[in-house]
C-alpha atoms as a PDB file:
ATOM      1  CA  UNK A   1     -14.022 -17.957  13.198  1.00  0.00           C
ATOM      2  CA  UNK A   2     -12.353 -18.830  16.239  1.00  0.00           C
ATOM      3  CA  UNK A   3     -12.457 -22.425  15.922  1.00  0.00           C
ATOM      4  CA  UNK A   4     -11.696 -22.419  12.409  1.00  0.00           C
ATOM      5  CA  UNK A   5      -8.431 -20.379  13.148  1.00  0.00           C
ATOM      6  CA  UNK A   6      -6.967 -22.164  15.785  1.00  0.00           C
ATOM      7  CA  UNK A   7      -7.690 -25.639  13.684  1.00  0.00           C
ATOM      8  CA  UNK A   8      -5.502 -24.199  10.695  1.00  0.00           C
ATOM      9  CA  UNK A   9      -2.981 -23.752  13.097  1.00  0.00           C
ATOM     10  CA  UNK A  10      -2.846 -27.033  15.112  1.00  0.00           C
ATOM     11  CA  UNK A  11      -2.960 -28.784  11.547  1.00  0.00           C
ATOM     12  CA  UNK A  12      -0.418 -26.794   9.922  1.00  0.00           C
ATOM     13  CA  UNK A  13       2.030 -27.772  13.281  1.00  0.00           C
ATOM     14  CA  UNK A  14       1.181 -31.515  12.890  1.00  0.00           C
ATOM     15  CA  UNK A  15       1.896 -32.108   9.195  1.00  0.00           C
ATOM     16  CA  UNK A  16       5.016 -30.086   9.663  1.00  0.00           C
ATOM     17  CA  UNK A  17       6.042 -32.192  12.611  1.00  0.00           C
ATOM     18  CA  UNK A  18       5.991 -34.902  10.434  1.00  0.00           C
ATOM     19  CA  UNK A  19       7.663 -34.221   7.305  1.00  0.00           C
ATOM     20  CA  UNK A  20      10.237 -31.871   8.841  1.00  0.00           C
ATOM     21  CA  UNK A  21      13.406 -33.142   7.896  1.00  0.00           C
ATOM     22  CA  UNK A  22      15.134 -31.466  11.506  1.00  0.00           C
ATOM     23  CA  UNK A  23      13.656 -29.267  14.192  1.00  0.00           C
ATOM     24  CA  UNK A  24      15.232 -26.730  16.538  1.00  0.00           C
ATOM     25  CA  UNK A  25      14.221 -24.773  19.367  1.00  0.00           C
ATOM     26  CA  UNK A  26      14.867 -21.541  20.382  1.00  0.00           C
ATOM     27  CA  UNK A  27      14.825 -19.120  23.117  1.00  0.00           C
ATOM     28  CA  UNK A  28      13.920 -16.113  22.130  1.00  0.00           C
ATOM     29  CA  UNK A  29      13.277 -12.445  23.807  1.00  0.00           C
ATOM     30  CA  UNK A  30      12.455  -9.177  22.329  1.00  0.00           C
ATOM     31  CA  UNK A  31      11.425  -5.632  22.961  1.00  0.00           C
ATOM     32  CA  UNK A  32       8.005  -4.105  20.902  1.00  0.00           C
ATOM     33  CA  UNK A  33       5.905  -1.177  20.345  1.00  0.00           C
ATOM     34  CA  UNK A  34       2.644  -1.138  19.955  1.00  0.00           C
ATOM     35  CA  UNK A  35      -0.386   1.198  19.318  1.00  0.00           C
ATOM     36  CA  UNK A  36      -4.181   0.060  19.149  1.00  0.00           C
ATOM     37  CA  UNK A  37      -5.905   1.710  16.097  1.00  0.00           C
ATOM     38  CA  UNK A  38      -8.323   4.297  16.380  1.00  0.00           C
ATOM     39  CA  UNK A  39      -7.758   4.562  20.489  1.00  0.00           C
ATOM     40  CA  UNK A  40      -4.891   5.774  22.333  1.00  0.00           C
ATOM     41  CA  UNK A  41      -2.786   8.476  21.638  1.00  0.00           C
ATOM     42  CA  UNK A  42       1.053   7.043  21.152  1.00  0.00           C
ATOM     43  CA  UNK A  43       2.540   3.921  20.619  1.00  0.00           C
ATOM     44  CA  UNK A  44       3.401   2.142  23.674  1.00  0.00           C
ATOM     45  CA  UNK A  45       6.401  -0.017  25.156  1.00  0.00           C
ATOM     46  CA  UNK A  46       5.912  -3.918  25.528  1.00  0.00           C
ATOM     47  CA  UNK A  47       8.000  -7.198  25.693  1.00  0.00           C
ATOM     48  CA  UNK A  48       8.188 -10.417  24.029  1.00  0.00           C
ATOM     49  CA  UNK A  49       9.497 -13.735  25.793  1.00  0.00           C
ATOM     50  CA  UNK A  50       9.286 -17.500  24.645  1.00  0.00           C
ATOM     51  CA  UNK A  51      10.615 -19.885  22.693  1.00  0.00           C
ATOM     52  CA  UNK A  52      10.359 -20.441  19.212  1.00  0.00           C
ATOM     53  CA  UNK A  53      10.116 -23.571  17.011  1.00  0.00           C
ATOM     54  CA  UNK A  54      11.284 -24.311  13.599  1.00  0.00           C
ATOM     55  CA  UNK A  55      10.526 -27.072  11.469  1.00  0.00           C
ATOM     56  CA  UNK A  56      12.753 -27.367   7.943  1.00  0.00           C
ATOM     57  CA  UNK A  57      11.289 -29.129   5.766  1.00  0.00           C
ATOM     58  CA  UNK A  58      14.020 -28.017   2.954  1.00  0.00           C
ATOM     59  CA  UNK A  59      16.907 -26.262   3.213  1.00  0.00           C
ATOM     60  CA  UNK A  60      15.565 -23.355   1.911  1.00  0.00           C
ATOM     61  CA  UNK A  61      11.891 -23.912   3.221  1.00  0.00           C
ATOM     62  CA  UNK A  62      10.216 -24.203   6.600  1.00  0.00           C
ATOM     63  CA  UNK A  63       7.417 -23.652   9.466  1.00  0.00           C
ATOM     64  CA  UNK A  64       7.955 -21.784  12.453  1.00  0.00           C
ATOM     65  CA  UNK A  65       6.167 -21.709  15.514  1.00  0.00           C
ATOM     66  CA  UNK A  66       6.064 -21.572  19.051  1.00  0.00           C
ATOM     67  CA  UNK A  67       5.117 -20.172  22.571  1.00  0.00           C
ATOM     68  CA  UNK A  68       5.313 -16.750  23.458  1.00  0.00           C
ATOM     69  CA  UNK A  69       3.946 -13.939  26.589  1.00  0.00           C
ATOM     70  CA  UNK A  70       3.413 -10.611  25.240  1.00  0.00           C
ATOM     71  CA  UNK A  71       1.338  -7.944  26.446  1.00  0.00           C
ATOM     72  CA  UNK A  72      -0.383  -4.717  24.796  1.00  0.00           C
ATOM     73  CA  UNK A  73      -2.639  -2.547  25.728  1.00  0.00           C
ATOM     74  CA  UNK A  74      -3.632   1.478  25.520  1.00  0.00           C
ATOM     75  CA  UNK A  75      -4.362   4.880  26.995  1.00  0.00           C
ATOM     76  CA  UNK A  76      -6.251   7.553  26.641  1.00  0.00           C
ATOM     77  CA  UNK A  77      -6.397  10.544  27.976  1.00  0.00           C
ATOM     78  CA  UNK A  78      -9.263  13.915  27.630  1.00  0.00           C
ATOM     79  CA  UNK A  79     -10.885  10.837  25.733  1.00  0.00           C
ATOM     80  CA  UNK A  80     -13.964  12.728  25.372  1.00  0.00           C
ATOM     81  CA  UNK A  81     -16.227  14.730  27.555  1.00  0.00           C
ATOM     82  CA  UNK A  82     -19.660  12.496  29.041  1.00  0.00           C
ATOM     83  CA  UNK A  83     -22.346  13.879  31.293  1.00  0.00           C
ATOM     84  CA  UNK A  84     -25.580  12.230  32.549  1.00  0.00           C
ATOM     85  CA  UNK A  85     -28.182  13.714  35.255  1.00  0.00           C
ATOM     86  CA  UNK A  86     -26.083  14.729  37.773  1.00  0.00           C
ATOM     87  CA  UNK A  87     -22.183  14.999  36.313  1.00  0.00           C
ATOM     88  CA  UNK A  88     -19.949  16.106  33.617  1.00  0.00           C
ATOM     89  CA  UNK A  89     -16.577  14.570  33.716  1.00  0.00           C
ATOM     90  CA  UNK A  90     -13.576  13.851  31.183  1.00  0.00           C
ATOM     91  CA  UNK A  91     -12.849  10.135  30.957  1.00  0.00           C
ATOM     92  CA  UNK A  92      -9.195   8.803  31.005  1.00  0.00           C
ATOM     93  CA  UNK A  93      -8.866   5.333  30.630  1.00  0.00           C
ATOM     94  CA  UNK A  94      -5.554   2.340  30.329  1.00  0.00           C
ATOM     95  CA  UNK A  95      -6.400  -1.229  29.673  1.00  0.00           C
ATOM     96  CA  UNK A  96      -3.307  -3.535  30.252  1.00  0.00           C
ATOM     97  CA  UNK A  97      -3.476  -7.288  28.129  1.00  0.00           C
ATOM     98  CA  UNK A  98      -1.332 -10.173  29.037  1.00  0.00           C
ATOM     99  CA  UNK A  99      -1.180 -12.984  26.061  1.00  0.00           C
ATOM    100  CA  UNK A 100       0.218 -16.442  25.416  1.00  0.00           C
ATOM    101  CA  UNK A 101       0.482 -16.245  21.541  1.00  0.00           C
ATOM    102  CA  UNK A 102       0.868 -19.313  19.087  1.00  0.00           C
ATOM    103  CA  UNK A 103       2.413 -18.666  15.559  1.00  0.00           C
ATOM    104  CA  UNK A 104       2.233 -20.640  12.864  1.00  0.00           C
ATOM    105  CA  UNK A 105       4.495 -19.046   9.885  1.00  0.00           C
ATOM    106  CA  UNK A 106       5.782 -20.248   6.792  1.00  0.00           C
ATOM    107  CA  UNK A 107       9.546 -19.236   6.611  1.00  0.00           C
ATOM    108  CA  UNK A 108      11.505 -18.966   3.358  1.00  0.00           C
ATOM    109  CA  UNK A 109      15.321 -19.048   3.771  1.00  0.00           C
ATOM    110  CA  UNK A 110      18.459 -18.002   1.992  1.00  0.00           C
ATOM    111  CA  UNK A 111      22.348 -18.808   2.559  1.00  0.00           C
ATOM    112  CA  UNK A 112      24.340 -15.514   2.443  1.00  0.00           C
ATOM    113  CA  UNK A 113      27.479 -17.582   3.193  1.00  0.00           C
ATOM    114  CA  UNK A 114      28.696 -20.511   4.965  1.00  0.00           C
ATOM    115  CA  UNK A 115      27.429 -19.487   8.397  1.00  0.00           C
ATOM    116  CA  UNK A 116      24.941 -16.616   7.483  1.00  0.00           C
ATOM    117  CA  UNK A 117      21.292 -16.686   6.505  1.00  0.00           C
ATOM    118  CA  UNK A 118      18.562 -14.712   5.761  1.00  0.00           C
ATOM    119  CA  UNK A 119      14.871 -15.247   6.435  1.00  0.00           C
ATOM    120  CA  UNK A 120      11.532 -14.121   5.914  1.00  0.00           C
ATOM    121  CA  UNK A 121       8.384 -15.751   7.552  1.00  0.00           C
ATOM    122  CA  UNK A 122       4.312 -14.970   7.338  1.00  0.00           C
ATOM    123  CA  UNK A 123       1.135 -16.548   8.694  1.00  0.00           C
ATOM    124  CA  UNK A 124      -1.508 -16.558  11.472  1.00  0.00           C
ATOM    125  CA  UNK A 125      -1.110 -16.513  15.136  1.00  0.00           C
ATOM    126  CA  UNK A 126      -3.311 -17.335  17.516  1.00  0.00           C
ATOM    127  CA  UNK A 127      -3.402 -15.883  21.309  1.00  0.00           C
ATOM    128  CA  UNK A 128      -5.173 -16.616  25.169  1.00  0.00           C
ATOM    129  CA  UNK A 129      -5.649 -13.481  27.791  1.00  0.00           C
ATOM    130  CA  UNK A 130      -3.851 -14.459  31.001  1.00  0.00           C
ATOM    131  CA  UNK A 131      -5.149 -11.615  32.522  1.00  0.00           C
ATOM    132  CA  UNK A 132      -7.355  -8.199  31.551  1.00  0.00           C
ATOM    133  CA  UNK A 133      -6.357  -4.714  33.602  1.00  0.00           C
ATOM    134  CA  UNK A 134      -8.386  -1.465  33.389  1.00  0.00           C
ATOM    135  CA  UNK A 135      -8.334   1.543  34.760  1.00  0.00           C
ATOM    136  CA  UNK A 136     -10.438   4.798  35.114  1.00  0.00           C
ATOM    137  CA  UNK A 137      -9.513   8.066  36.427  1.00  0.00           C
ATOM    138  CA  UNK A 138     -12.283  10.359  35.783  1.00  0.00           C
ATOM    139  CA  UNK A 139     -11.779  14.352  36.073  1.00  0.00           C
ATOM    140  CA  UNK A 140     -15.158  15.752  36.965  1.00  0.00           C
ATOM    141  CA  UNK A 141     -15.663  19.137  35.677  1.00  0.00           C
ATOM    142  CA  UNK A 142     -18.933  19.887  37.491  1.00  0.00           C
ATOM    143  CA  UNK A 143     -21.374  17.764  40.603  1.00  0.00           C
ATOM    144  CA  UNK A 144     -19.688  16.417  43.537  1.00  0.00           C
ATOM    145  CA  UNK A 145     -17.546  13.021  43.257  1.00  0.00           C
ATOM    146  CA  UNK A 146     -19.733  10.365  42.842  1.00  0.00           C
ATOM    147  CA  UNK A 147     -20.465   8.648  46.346  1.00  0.00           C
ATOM    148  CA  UNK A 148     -20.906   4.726  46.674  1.00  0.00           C
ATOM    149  CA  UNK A 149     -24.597   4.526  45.758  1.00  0.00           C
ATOM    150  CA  UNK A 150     -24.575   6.736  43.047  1.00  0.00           C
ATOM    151  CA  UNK A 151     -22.166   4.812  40.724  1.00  0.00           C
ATOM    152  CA  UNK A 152     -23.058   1.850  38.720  1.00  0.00           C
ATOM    153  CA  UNK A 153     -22.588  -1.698  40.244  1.00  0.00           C
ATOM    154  CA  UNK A 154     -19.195  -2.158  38.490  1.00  0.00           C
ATOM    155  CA  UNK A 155     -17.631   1.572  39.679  1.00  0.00           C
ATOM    156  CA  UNK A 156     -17.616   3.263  36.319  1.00  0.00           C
ATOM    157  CA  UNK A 157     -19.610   6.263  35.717  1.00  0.00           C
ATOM    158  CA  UNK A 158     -21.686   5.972  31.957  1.00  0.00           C
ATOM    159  CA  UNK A 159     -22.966   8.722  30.438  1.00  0.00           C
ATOM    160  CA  UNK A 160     -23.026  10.509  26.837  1.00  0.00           C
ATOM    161  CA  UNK A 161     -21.020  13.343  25.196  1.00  0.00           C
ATOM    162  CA  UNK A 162     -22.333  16.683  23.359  1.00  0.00           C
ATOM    163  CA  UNK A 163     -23.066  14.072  19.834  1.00  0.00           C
ATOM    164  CA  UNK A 164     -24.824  11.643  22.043  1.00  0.00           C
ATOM    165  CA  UNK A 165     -22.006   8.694  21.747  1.00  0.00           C
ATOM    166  CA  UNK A 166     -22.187   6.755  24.981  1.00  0.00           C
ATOM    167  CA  UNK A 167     -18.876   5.854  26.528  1.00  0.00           C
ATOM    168  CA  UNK A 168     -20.346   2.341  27.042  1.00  0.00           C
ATOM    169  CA  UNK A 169     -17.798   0.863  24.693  1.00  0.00           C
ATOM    170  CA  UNK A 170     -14.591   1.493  27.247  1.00  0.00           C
ATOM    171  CA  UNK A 171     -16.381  -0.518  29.403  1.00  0.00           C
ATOM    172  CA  UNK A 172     -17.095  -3.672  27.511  1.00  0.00           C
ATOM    173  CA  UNK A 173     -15.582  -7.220  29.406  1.00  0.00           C
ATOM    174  CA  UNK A 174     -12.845  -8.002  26.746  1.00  0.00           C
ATOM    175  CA  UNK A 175     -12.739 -11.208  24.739  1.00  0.00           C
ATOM    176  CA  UNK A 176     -10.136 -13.930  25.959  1.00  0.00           C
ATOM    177  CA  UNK A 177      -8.953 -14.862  22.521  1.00  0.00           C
ATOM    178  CA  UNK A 178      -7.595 -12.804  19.943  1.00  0.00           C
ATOM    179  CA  UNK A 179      -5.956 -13.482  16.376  1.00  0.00           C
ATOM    180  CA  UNK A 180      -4.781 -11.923  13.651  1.00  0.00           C
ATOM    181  CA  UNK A 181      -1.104 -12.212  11.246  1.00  0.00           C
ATOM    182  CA  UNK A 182       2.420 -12.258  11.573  1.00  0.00           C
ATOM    183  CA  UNK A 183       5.401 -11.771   9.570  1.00  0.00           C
ATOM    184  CA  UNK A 184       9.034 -11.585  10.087  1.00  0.00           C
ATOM    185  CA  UNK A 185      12.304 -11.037   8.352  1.00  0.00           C
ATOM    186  CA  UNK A 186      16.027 -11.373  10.057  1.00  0.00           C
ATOM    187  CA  UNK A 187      19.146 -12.408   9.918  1.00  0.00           C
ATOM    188  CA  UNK A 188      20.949 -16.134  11.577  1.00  0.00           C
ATOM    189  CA  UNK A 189      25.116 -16.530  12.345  1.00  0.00           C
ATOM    190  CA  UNK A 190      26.031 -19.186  13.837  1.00  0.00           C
ATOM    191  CA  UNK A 191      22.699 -20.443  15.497  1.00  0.00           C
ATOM    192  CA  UNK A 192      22.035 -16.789  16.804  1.00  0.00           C
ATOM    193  CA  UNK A 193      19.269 -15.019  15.233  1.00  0.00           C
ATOM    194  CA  UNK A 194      17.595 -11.418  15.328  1.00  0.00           C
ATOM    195  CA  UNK A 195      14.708 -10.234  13.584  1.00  0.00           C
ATOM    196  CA  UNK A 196      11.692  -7.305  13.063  1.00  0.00           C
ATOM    197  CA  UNK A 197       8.465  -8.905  13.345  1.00  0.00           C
ATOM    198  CA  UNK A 198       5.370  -7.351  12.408  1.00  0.00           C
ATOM    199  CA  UNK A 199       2.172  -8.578  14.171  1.00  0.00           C
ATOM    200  CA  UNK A 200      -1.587  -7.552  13.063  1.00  0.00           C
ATOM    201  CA  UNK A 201      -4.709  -8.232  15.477  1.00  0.00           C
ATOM    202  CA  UNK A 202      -7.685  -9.212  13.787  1.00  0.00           C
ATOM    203  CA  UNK A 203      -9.839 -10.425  16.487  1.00  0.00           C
ATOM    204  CA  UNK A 204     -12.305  -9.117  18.333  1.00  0.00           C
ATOM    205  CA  UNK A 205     -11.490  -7.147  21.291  1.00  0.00           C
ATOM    206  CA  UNK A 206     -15.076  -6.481  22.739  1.00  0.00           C
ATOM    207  CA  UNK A 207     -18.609  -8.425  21.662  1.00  0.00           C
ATOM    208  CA  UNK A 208     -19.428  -5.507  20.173  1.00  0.00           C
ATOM    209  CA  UNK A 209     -16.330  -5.477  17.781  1.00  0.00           C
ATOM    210  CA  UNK A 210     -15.546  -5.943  14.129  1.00  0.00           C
ATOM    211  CA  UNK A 211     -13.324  -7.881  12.815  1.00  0.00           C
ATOM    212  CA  UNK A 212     -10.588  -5.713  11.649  1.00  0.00           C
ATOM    213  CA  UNK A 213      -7.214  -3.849  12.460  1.00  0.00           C
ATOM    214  CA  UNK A 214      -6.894  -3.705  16.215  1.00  0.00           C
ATOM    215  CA  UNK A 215      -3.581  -3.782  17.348  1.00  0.00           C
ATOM    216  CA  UNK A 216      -0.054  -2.833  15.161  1.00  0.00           C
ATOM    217  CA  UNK A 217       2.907  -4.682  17.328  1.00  0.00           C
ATOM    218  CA  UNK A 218       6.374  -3.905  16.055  1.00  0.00           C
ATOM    219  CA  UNK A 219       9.088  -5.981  18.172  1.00  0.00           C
ATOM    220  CA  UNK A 220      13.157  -6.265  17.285  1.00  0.00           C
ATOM    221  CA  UNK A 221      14.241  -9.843  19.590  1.00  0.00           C
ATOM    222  CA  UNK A 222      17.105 -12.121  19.579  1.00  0.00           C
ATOM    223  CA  UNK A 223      17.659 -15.706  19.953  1.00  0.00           C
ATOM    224  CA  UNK A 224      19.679 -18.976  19.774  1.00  0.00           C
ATOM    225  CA  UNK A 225      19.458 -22.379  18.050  1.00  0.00           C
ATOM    226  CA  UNK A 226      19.426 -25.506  19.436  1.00  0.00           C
ATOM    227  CA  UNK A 227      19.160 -29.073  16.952  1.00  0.00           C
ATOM    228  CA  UNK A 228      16.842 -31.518  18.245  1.00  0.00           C
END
């Protein structure tokens, strides 16, 4: 799946970078929210910085792409009670993702007046980890604090809760490549631009995963035009 994703995308940039009857580039920064389904408890803050490329192939018709770091992650907190054969603790956990993201969007456009557009763009992204952060606080409710020797190798404590689930899951080394959808709609004046994008992750987060919803990404950003 992963090759056959990021192929779509690299093709869909080349034919477009060949028919497209003008490109412009654009720097482009932006403020999100984001929440990761089925874990975490709110949605959280993020940012959005790159630059973003658009090639018109009509007046009314175009591909949009680019280069942009993001980051998302979540938390969780009373996340479930675990014991094993000598303690009973609460687990808290954060994990913190940085990302290089590629879009590749198909953008419709139409003239309001002389200097004001509106647009609306959807497709695939694809994106990279640049770097993976977690953390665990665990609040033991019973046994000592774990010394050196009596944790597991990587410093995380596994155990089940009351159903039997196994908290093995938080713990899984996340996947560097994720992908999923994008769409946009916004307004440009005068080679300045702001729009609401809407990103879906699709990819798998852990080798254990589905693919499926992971990640909702709201973001509001600004940017400016430049002919090239």
């Amino acid at each position: 799946m992963k090759k056959k994703v990021v192929m779509v995308c690299m093709m869909m940039t080349s034919i477009c970078g060949l028919y497209a009857q003008n490109v412009t580039l654009a720097p482009e920064m932006g403020i999100s929210a984001v929440q990761r389904y089925g874990w975490g408890q709110e949605w959280r803050p993020s940012a959005k910085i790159g630059v973003s490329v658009d090639f018109n192939l009509t007046n009314h018709f175009g591909i949009e792409s680019g280069l942009f770091y993001t980051f998302r992650g979540y938390s969780i907190s009373n996340g479930g009670t675990y014991s094993n054969e000598k303690f009973t603790w609460t687990e808290n956990v954060s994990q913190t993702r940085h990302f290089l993201q590629i879009p590749v969007l198909a953008q419709f456009r139409w003239t309001l007046n002389k200097n004001t557009k509106m647009f609306f763009g959807v497709g695939p992204y694809v994106a990279f980890c640049l770097k993976n952060r977690f953390d665990s606080n665990p609040y033991y409710m019973n046994g000592a604090y774990p010394g050196k020797y009596e944790q597991y190798y990587d410093g995380f404590m596994y155990g089940e809760d009351a159903m039997g689930n196994s908290n093995l899951f938080l713990y899984e080394e996340a996947r560097n490549f994720d992908w999923g959808v994008s769409s946009n709609i916004g307004i440009e004046t005068n080679h300045w631009y702001a729009k609401l994008q809407y990103d879906l992750s699709l990819g798998k987060e852990g080798k254990n995963d589905v693919i499926g919803a992971n990640y909702h990404t709201l973001t509001l950003s600004v940017g400016y035009k430049f002919g090239l």
